[in-house]
N, C-alpha and C. Protein backbone atom coordinates (compact mmCIF):
# COMPACT_ATOMS: atom_id res chain seq x y z
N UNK A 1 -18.54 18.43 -45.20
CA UNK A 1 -17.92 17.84 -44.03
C UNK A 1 -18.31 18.65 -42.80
N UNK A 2 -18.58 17.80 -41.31
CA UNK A 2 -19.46 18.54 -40.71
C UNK A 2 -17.89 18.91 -39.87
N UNK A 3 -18.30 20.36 -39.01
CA UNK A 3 -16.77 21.00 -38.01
C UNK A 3 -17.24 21.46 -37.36
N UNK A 4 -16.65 21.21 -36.15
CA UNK A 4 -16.92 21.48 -34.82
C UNK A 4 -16.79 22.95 -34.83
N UNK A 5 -17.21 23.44 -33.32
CA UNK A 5 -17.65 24.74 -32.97
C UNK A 5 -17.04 24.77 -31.40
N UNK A 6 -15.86 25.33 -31.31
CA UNK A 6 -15.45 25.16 -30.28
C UNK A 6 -16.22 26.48 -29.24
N UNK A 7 -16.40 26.64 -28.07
CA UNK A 7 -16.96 27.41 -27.31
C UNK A 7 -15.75 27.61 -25.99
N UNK A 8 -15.85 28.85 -26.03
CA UNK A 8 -14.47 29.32 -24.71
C UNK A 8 -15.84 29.34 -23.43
N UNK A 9 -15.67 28.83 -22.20
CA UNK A 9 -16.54 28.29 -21.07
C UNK A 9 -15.36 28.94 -20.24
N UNK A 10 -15.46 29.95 -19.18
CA UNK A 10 -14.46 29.98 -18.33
C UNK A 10 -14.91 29.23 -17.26
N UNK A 11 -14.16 28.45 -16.26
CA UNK A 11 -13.95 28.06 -14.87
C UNK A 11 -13.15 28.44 -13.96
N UNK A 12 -13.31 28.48 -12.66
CA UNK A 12 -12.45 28.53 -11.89
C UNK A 12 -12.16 27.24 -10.82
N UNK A 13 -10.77 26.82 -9.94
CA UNK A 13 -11.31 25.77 -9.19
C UNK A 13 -10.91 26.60 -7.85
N UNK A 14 -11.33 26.33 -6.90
CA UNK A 14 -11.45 26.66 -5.17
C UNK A 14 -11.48 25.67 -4.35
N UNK A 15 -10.71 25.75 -3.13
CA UNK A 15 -11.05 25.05 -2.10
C UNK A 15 -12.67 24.51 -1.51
N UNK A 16 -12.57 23.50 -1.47
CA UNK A 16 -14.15 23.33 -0.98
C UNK A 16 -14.47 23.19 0.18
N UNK A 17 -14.79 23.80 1.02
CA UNK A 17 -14.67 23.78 2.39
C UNK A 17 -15.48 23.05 3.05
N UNK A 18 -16.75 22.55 2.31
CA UNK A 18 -17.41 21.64 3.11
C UNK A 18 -17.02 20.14 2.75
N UNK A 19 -16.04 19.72 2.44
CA UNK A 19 -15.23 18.38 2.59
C UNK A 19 -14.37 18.96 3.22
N UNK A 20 -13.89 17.74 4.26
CA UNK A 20 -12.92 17.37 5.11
C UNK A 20 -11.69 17.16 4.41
N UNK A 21 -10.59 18.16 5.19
CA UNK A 21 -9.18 18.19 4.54
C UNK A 21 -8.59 16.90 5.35
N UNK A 22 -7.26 16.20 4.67
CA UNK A 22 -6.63 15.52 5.86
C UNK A 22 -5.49 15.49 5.94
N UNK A 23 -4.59 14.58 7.22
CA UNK A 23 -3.31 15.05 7.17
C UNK A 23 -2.94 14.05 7.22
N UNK A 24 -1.25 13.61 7.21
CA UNK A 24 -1.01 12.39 7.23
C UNK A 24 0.93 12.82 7.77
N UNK A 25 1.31 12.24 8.45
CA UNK A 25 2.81 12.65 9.12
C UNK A 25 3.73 11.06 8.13
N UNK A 26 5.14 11.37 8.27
CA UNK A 26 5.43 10.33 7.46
C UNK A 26 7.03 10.64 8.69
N UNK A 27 7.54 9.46 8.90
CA UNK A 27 8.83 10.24 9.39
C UNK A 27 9.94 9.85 8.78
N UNK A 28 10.61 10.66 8.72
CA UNK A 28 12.24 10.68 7.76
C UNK A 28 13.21 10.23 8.19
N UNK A 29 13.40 9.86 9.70
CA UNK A 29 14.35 8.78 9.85
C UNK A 29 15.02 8.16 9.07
N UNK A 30 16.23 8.17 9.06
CA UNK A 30 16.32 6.56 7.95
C UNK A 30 16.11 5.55 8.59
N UNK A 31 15.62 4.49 7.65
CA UNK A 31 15.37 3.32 8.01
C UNK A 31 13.73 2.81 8.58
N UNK A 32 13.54 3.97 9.09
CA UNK A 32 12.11 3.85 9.90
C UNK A 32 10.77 3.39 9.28
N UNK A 33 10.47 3.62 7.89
CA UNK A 33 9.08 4.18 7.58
C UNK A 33 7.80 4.00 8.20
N UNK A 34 7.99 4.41 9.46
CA UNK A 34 7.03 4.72 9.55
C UNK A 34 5.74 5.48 9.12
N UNK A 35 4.63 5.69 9.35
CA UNK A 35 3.49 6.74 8.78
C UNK A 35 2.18 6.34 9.95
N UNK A 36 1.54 8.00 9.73
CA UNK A 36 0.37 7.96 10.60
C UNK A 36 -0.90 7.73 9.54
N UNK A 37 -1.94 7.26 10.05
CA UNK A 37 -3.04 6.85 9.06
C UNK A 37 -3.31 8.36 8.68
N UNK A 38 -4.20 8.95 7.62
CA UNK A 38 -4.54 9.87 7.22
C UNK A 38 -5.51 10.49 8.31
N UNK A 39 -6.01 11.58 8.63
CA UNK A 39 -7.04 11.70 9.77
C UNK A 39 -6.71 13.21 9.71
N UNK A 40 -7.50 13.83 10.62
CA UNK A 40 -7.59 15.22 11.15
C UNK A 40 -6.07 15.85 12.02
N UNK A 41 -5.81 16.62 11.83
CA UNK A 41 -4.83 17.58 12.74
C UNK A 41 -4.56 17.08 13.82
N UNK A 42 -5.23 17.23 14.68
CA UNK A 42 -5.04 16.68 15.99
C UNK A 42 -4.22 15.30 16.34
N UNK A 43 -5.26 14.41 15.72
CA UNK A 43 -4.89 13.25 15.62
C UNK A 43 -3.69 12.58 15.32
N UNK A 44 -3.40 13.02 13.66
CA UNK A 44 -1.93 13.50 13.31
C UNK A 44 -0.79 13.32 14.57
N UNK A 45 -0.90 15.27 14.82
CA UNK A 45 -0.06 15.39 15.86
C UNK A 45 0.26 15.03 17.03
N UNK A 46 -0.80 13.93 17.47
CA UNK A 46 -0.38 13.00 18.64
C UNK A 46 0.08 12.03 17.96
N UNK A 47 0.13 11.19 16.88
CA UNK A 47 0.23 10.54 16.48
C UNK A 47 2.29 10.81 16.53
N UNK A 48 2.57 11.81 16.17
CA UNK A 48 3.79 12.41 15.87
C UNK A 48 4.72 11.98 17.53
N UNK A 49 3.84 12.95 17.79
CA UNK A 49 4.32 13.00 19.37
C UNK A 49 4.63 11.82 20.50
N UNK A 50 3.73 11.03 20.01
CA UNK A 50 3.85 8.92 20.34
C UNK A 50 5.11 8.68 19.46
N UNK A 51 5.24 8.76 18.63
CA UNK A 51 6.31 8.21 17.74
C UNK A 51 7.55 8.66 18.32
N UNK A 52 7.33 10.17 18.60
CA UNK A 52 8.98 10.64 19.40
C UNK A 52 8.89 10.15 20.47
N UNK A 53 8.18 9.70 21.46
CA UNK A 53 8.10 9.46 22.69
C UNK A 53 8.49 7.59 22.95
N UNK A 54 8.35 7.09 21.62
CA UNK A 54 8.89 5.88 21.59
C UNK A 54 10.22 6.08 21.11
N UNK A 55 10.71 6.53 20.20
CA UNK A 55 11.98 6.31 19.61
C UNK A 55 12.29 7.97 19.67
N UNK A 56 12.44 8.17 20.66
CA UNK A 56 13.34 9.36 20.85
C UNK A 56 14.29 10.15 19.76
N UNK A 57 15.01 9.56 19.22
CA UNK A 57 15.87 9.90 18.24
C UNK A 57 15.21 10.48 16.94
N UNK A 58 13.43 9.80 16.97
CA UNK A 58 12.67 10.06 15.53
C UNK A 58 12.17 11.80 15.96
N UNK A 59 12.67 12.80 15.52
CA UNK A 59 12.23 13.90 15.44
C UNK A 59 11.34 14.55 14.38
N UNK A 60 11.79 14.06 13.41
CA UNK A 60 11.64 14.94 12.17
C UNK A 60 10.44 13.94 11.29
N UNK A 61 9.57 15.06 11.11
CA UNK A 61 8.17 14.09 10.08
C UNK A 61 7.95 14.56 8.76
N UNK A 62 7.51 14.38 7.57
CA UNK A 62 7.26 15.04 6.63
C UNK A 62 5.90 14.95 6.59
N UNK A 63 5.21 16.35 6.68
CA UNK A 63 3.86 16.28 6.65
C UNK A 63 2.79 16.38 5.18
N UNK A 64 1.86 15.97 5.08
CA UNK A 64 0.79 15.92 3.74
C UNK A 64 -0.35 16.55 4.35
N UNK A 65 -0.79 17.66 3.36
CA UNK A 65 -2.23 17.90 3.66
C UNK A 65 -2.66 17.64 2.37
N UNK A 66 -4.16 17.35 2.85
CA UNK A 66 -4.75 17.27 1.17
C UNK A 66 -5.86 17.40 1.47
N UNK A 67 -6.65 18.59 0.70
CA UNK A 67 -7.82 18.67 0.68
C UNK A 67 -8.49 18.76 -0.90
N UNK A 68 -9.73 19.09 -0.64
CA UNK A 68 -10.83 18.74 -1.62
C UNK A 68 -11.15 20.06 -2.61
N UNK A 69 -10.85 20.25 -3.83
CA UNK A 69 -11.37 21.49 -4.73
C UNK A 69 -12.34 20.71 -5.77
N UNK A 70 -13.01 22.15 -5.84
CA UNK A 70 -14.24 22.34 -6.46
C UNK A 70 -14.28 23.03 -8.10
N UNK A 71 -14.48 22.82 -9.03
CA UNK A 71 -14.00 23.51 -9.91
C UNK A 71 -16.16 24.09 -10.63
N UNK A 72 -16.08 24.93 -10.70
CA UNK A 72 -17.35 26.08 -10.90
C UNK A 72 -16.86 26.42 -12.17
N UNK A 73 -17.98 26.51 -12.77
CA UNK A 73 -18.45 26.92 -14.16
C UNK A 73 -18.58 28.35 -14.20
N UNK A 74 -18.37 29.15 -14.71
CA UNK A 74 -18.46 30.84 -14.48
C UNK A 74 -19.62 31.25 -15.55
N UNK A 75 -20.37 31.50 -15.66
CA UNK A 75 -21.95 31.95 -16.72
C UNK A 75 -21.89 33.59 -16.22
């Protein structure tokens, strides 16, 4: 009977820095749900800042980042 041969391979995973991270604001209001499209920092945070500037009362956002890892083979 034929048996496998298992092999220990270490990896590690890391941030990958040459993909683009992104952000995305969500606000907690009740009632509101609003959300900003996914996009860069900046963008985001105007995005935030329009939202309070319309509805005054909306302060509070819950923010997402998400970026891109890389996972490397170690030899």
């Amino acid at each position: 009977m034929p048996r496998a041969v298992l092999k220990y391979v270490p990896h590690t995973i890391r941030h990958a820095p040459d993909l683009e991270s992104t952000r995305q604001a969500h606000c907690t209001t009740a009632g509101c749900g609003e959300s900003s499209t996914p996009s860069d920092e900046d963008t985001v945070q105007l995005w935030c800042l329009g939202h309070t500037g319309r509805h005054p009362e909306h302060t509070v956002f819950r923010r997402v980042f998400t970026d891109h890892a890389r996972v490397i083979r170690e030899e």
